[in-house]
PDB file of N, CA and C in Angstrom:
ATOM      1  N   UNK A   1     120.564 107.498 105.855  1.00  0.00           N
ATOM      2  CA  UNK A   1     120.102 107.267 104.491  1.00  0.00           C
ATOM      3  C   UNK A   1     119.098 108.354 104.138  1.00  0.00           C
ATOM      4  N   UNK A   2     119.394 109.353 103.158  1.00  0.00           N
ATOM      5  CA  UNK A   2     118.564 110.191 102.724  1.00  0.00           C
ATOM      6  C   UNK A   2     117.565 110.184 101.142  1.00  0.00           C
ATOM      7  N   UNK A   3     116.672 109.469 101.931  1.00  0.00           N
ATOM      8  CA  UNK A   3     115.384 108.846 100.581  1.00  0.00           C
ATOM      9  C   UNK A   3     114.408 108.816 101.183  1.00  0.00           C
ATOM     10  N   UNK A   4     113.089 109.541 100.264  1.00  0.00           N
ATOM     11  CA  UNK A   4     112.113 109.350 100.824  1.00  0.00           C
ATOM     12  C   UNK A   4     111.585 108.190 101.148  1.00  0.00           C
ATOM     13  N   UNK A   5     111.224 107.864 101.899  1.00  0.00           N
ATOM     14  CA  UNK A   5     110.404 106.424 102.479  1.00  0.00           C
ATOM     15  C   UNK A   5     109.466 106.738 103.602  1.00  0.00           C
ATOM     16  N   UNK A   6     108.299 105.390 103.054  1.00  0.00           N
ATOM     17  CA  UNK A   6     107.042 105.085 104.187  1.00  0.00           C
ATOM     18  C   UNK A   6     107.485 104.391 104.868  1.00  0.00           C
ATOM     19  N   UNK A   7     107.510 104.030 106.020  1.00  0.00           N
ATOM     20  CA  UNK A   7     107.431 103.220 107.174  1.00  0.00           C
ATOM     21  C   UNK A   7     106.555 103.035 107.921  1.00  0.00           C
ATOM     22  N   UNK A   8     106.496 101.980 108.605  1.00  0.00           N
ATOM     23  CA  UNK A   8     105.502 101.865 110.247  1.00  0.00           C
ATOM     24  C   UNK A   8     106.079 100.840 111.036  1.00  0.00           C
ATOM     25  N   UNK A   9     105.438 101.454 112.212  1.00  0.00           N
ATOM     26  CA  UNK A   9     106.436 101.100 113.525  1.00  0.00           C
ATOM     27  C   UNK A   9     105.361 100.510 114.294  1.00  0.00           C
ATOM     28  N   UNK A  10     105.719  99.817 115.017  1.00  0.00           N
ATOM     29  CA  UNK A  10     104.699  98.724 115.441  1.00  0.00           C
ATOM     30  C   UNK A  10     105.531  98.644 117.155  1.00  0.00           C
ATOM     31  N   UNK A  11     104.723  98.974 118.267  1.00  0.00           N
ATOM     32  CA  UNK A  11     104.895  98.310 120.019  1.00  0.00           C
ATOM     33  C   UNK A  11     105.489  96.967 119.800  1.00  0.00           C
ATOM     34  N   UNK A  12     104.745  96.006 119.220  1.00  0.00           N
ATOM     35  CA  UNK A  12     105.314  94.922 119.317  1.00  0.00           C
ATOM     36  C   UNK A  12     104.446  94.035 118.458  1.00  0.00           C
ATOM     37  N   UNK A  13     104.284  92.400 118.292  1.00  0.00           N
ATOM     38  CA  UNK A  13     103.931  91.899 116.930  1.00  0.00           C
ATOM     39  C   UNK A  13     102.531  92.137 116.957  1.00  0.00           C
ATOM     40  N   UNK A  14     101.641  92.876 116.216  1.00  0.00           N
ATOM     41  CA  UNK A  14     100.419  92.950 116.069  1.00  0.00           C
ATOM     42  C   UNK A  14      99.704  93.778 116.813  1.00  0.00           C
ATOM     43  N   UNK A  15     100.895  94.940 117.292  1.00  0.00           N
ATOM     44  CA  UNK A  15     100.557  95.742 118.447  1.00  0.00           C
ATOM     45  C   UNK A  15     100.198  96.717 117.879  1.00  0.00           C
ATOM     46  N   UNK A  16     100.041  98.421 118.252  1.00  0.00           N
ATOM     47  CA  UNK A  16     100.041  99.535 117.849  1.00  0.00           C
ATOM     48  C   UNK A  16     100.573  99.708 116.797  1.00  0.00           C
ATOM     49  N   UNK A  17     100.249 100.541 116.156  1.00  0.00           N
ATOM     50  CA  UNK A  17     100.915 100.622 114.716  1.00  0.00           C
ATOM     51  C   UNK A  17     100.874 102.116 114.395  1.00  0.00           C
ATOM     52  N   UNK A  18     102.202 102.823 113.724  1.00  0.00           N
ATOM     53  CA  UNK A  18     102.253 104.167 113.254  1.00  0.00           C
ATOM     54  C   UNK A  18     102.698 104.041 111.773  1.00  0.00           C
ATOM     55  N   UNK A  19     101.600 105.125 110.959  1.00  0.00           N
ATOM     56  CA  UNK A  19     102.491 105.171 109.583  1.00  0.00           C
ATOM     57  C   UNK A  19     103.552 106.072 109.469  1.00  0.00           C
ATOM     58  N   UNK A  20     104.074 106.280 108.585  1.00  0.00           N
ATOM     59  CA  UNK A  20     104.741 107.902 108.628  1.00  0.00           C
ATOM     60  C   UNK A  20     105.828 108.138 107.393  1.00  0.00           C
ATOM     61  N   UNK A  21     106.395 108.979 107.143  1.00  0.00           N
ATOM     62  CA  UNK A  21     107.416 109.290 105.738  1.00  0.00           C
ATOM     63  C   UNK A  21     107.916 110.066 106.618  1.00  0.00           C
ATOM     64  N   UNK A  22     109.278 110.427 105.710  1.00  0.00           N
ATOM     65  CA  UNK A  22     110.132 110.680 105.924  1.00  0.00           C
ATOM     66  C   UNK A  22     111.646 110.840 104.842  1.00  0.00           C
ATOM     67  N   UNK A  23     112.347 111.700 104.742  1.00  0.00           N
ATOM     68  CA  UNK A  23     113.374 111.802 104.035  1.00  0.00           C
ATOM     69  C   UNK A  23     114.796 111.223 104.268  1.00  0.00           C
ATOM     70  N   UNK A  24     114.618 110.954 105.835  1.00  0.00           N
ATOM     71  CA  UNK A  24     115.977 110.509 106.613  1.00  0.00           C
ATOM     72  C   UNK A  24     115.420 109.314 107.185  1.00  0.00           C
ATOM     73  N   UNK A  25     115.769 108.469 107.186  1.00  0.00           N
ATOM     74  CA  UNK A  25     114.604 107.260 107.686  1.00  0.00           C
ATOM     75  C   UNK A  25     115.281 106.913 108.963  1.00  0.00           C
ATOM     76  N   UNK A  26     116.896 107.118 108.918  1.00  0.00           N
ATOM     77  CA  UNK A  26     117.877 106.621 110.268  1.00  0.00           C
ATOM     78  C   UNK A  26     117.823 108.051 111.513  1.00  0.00           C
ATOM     79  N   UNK A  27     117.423 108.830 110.973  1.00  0.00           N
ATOM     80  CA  UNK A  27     117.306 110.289 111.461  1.00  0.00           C
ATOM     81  C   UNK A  27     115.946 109.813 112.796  1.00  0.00           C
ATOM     82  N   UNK A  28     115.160 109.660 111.713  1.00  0.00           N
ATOM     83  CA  UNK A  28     113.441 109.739 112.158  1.00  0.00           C
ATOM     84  C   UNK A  28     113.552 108.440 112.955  1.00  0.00           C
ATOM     85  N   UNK A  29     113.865 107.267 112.702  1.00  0.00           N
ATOM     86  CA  UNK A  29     113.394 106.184 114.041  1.00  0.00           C
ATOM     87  C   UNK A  29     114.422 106.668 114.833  1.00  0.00           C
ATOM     88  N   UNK A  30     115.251 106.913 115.331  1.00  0.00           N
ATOM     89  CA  UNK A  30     116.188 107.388 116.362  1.00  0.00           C
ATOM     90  C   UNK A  30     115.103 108.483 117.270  1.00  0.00           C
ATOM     91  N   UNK A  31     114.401 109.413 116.324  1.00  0.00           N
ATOM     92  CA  UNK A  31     113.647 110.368 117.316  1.00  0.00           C
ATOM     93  C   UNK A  31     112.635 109.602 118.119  1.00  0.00           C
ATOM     94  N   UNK A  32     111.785 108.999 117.044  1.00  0.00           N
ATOM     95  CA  UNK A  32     110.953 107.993 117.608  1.00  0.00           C
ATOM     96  C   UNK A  32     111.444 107.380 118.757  1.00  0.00           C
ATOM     97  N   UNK A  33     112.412 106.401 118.544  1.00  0.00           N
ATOM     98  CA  UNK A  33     112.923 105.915 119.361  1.00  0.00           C
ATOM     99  C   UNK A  33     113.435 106.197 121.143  1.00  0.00           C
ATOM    100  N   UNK A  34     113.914 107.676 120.543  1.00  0.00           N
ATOM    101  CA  UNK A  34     114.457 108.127 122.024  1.00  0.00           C
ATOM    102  C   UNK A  34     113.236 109.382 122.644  1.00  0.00           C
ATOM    103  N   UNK A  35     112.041 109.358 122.376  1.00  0.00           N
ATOM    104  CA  UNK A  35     111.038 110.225 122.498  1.00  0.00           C
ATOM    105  C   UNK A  35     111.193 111.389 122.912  1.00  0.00           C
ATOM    106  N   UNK A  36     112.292 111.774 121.476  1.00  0.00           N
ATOM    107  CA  UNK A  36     112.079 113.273 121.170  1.00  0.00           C
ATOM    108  C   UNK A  36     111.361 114.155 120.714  1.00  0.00           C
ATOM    109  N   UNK A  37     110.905 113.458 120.058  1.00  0.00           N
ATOM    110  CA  UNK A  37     109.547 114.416 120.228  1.00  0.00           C
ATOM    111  C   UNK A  37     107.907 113.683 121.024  1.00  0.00           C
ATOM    112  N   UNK A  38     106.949 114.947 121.555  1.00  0.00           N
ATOM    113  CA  UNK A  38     106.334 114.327 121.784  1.00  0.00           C
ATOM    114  C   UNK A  38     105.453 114.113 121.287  1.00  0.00           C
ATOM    115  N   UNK A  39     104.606 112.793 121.259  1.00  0.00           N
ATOM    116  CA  UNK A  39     103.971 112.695 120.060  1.00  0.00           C
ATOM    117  C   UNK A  39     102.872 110.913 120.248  1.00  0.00           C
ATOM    118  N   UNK A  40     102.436 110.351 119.602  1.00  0.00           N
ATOM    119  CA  UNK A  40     101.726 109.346 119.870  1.00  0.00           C
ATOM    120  C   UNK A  40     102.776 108.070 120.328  1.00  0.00           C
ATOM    121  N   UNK A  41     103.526 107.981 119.034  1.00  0.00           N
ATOM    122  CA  UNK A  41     104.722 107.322 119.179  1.00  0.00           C
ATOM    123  C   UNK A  41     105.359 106.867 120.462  1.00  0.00           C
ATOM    124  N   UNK A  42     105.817 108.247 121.317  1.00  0.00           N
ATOM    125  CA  UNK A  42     106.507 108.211 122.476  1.00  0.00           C
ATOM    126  C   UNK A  42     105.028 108.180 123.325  1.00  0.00           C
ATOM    127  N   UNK A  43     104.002 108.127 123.233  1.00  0.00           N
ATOM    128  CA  UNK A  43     102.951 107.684 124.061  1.00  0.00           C
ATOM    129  C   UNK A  43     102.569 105.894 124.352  1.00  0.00           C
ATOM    130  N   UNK A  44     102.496 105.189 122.910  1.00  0.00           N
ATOM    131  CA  UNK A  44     102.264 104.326 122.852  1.00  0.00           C
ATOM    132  C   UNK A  44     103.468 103.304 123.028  1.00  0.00           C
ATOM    133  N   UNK A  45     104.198 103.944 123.192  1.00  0.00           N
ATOM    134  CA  UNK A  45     105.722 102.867 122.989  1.00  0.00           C
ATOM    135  C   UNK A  45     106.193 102.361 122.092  1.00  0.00           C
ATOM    136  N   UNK A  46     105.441 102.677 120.591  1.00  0.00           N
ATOM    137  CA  UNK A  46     105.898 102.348 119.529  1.00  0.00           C
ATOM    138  C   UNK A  46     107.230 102.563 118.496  1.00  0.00           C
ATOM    139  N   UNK A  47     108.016 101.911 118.693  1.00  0.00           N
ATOM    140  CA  UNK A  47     109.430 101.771 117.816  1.00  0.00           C
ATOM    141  C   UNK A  47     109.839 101.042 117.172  1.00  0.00           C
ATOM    142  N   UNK A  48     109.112  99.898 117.187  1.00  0.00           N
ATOM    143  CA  UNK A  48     109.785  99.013 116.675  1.00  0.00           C
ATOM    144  C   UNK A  48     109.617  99.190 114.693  1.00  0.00           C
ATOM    145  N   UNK A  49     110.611  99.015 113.793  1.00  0.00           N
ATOM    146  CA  UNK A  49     110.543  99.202 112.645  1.00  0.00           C
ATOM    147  C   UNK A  49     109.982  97.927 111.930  1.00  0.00           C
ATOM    148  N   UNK A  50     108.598  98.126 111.366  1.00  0.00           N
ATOM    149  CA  UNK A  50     108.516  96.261 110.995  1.00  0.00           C
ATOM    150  C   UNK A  50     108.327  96.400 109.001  1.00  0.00           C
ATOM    151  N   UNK A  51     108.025  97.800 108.620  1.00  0.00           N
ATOM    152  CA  UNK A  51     107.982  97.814 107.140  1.00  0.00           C
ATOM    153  C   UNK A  51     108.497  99.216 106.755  1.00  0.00           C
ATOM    154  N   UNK A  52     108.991  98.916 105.423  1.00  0.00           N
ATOM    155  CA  UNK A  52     110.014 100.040 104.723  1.00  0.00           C
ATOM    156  C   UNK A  52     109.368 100.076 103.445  1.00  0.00           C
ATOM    157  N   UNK A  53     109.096 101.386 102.905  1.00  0.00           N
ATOM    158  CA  UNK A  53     108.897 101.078 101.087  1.00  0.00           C
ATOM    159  C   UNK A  53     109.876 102.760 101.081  1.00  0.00           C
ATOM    160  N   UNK A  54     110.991 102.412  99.792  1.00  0.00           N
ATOM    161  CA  UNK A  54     111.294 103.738  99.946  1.00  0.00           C
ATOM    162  C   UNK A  54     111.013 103.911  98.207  1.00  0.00           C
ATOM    163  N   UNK A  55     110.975 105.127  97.804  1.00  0.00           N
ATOM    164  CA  UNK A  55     109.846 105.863  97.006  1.00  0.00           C
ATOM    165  C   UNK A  55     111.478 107.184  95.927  1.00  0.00           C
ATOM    166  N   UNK A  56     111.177 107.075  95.087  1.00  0.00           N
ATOM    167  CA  UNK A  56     112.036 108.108  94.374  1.00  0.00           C
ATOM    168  C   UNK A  56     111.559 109.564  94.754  1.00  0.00           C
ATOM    169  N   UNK A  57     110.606 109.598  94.811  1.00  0.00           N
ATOM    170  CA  UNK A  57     109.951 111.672  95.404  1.00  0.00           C
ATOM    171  C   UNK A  57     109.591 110.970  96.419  1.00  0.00           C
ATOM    172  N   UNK A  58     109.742 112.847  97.085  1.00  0.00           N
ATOM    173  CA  UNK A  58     108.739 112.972  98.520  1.00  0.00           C
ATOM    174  C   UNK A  58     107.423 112.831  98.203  1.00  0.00           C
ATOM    175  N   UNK A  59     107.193 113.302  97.111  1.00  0.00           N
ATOM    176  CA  UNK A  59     105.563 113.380  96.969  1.00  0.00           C
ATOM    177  C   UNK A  59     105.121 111.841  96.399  1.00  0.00           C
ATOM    178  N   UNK A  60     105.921 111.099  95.905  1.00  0.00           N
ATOM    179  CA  UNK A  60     105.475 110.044  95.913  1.00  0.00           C
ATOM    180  C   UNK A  60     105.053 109.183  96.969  1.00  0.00           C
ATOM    181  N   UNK A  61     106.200 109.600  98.449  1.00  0.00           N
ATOM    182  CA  UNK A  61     105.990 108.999  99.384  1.00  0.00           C
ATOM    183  C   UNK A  61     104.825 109.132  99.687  1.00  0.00           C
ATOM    184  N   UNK A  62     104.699 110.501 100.219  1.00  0.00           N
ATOM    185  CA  UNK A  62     103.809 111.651 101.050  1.00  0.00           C
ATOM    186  C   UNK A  62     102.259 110.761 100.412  1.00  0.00           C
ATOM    187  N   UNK A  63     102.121 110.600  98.894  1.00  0.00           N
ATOM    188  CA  UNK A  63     100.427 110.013  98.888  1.00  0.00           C
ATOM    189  C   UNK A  63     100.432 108.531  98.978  1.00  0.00           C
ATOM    190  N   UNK A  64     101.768 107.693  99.203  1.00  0.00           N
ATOM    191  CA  UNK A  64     101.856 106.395  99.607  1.00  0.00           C
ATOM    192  C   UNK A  64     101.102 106.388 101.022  1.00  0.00           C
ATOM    193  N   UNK A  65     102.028 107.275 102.152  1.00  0.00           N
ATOM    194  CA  UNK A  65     101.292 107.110 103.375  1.00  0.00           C
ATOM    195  C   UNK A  65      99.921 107.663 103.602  1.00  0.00           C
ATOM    196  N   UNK A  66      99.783 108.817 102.767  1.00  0.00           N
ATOM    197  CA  UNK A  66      98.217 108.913 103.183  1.00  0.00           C
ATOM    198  C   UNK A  66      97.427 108.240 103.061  1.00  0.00           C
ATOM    199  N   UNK A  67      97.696 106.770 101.504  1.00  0.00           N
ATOM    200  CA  UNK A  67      96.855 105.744 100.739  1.00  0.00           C
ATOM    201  C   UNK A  67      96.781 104.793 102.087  1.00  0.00           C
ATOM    202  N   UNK A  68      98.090 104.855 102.675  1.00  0.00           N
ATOM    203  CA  UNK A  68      97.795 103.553 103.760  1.00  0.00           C
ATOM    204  C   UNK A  68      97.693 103.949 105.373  1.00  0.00           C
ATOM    205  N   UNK A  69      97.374 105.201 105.402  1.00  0.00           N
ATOM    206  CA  UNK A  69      97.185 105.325 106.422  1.00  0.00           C
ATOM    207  C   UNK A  69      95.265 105.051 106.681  1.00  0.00           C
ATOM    208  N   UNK A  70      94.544 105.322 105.319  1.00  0.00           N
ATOM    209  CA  UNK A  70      93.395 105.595 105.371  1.00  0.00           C
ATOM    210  C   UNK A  70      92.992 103.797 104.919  1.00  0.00           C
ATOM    211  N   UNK A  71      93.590 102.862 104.877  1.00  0.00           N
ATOM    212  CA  UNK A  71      93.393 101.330 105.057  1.00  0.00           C
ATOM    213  C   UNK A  71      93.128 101.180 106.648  1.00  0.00           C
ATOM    214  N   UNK A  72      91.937 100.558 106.245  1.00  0.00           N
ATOM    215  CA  UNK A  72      91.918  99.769 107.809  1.00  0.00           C
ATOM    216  C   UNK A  72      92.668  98.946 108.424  1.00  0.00           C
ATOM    217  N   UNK A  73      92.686  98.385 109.854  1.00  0.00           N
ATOM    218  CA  UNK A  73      93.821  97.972 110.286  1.00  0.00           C
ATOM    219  C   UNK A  73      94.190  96.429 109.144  1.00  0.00           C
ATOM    220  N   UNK A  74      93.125  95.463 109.263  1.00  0.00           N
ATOM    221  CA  UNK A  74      93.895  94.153 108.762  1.00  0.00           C
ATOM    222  C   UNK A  74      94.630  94.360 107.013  1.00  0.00           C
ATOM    223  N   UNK A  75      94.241  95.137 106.454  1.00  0.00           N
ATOM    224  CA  UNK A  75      95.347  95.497 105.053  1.00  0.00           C
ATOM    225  C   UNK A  75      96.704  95.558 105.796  1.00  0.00           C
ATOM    226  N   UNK A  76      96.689  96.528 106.467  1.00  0.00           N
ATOM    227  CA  UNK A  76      97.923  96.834 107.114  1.00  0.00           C
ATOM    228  C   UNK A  76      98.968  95.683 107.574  1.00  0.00           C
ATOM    229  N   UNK A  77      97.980  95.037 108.541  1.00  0.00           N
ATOM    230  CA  UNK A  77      99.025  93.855 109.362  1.00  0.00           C
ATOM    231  C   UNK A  77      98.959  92.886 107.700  1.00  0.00           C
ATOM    232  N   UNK A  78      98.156  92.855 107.300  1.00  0.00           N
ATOM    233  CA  UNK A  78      98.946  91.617 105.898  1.00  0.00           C
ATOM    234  C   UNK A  78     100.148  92.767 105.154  1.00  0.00           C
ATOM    235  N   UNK A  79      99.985  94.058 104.811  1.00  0.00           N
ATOM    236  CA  UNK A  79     100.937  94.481 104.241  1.00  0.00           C
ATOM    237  C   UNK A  79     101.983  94.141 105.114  1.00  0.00           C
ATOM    238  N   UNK A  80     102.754  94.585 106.088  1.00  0.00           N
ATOM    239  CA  UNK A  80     103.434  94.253 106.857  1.00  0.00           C
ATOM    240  C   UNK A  80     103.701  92.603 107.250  1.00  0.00           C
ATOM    241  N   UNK A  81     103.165  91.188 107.037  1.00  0.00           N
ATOM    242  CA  UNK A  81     103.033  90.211 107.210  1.00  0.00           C
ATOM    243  C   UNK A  81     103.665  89.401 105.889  1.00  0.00           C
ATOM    244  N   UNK A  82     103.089  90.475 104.665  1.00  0.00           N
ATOM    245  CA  UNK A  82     103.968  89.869 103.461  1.00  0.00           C
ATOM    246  C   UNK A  82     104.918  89.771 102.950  1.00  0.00           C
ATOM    247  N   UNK A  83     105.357  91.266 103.530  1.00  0.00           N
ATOM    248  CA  UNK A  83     107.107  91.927 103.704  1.00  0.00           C
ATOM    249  C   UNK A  83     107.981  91.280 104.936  1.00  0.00           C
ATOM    250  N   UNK A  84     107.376  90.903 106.255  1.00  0.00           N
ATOM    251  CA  UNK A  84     107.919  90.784 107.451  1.00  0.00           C
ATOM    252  C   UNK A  84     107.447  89.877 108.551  1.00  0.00           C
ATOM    253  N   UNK A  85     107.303  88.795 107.832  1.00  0.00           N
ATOM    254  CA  UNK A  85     106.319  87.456 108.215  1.00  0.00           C
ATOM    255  C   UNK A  85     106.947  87.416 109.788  1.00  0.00           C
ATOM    256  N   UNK A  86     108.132  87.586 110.675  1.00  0.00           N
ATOM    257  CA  UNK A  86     108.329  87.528 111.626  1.00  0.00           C
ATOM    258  C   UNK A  86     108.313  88.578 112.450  1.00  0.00           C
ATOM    259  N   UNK A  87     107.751  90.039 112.015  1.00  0.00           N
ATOM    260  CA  UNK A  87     107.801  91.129 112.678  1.00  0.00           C
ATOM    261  C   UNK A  87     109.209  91.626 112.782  1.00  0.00           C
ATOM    262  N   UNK A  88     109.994  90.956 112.467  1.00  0.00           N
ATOM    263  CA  UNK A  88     111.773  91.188 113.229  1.00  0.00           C
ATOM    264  C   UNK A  88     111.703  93.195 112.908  1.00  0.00           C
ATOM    265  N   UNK A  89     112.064  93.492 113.415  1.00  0.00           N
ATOM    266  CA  UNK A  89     112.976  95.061 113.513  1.00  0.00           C
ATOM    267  C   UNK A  89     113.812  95.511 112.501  1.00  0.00           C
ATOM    268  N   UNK A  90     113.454  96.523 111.400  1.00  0.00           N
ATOM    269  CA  UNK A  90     114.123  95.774 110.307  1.00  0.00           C
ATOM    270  C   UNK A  90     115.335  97.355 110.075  1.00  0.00           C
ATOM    271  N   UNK A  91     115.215  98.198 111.306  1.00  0.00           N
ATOM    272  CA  UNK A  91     116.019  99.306 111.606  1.00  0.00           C
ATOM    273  C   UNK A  91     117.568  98.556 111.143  1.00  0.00           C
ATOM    274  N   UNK A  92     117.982  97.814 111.854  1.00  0.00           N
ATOM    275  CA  UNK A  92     119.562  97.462 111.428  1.00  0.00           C
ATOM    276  C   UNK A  92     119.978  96.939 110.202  1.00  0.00           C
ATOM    277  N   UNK A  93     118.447  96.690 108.986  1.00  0.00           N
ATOM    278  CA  UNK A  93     118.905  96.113 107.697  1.00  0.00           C
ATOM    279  C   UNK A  93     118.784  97.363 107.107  1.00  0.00           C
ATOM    280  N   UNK A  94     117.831  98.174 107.451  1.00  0.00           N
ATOM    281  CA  UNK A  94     117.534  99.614 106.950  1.00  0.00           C
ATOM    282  C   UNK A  94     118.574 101.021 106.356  1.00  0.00           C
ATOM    283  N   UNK A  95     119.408 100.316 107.448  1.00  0.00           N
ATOM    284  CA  UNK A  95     120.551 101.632 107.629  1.00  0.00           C
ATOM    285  C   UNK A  95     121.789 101.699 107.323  1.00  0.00           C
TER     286      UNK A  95
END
């Protein structure tokens, strides 16, 4: 799927958490995933997909994630909690 979108990826429920954008969203958790690159991600074990916002521009994305990257953690876990009350993995609805 080629659209810009924010995401974050979460170890597990309430675990580590990564923000990030992206243009290919099925592209990018696959890297994540198989720790191709190296990076925090493939440090922390974080893959799991728990929130999606996808965005008409890159640049729309691009100041979405910077807005929520610079939220402290509990915004975050409620953003993610309001969208994804069970944490589920939401890579296979995603794609």
């Amino acid at each position: 799927m080629r659209q810009p979108a924010v995401y974050i990826l979460a170890s597990k429920p309430y675990g580590t958490l990564y923000v990030g954008v992206t243009s290919n969203l099925a592209t990018r958790i696959d890297a994540h995933r198989s720790g191709a690159v190296d990076g925090f991600t493939k440090e922390h074990g974080v893959g799991r997909l728990v929130y999606v916002e996808l965005h008409e521009t890159m640049l729309e994305a691009i100041q979405r994630e910077k807005r929520i990257k610079k939220w402290n953690r509990a915004w975050k876990l409620e953003l993610i909690a309001k969208a994804n009350p069970l944490w589920s993995d939401l890579s296979e609805q995603a794609f």
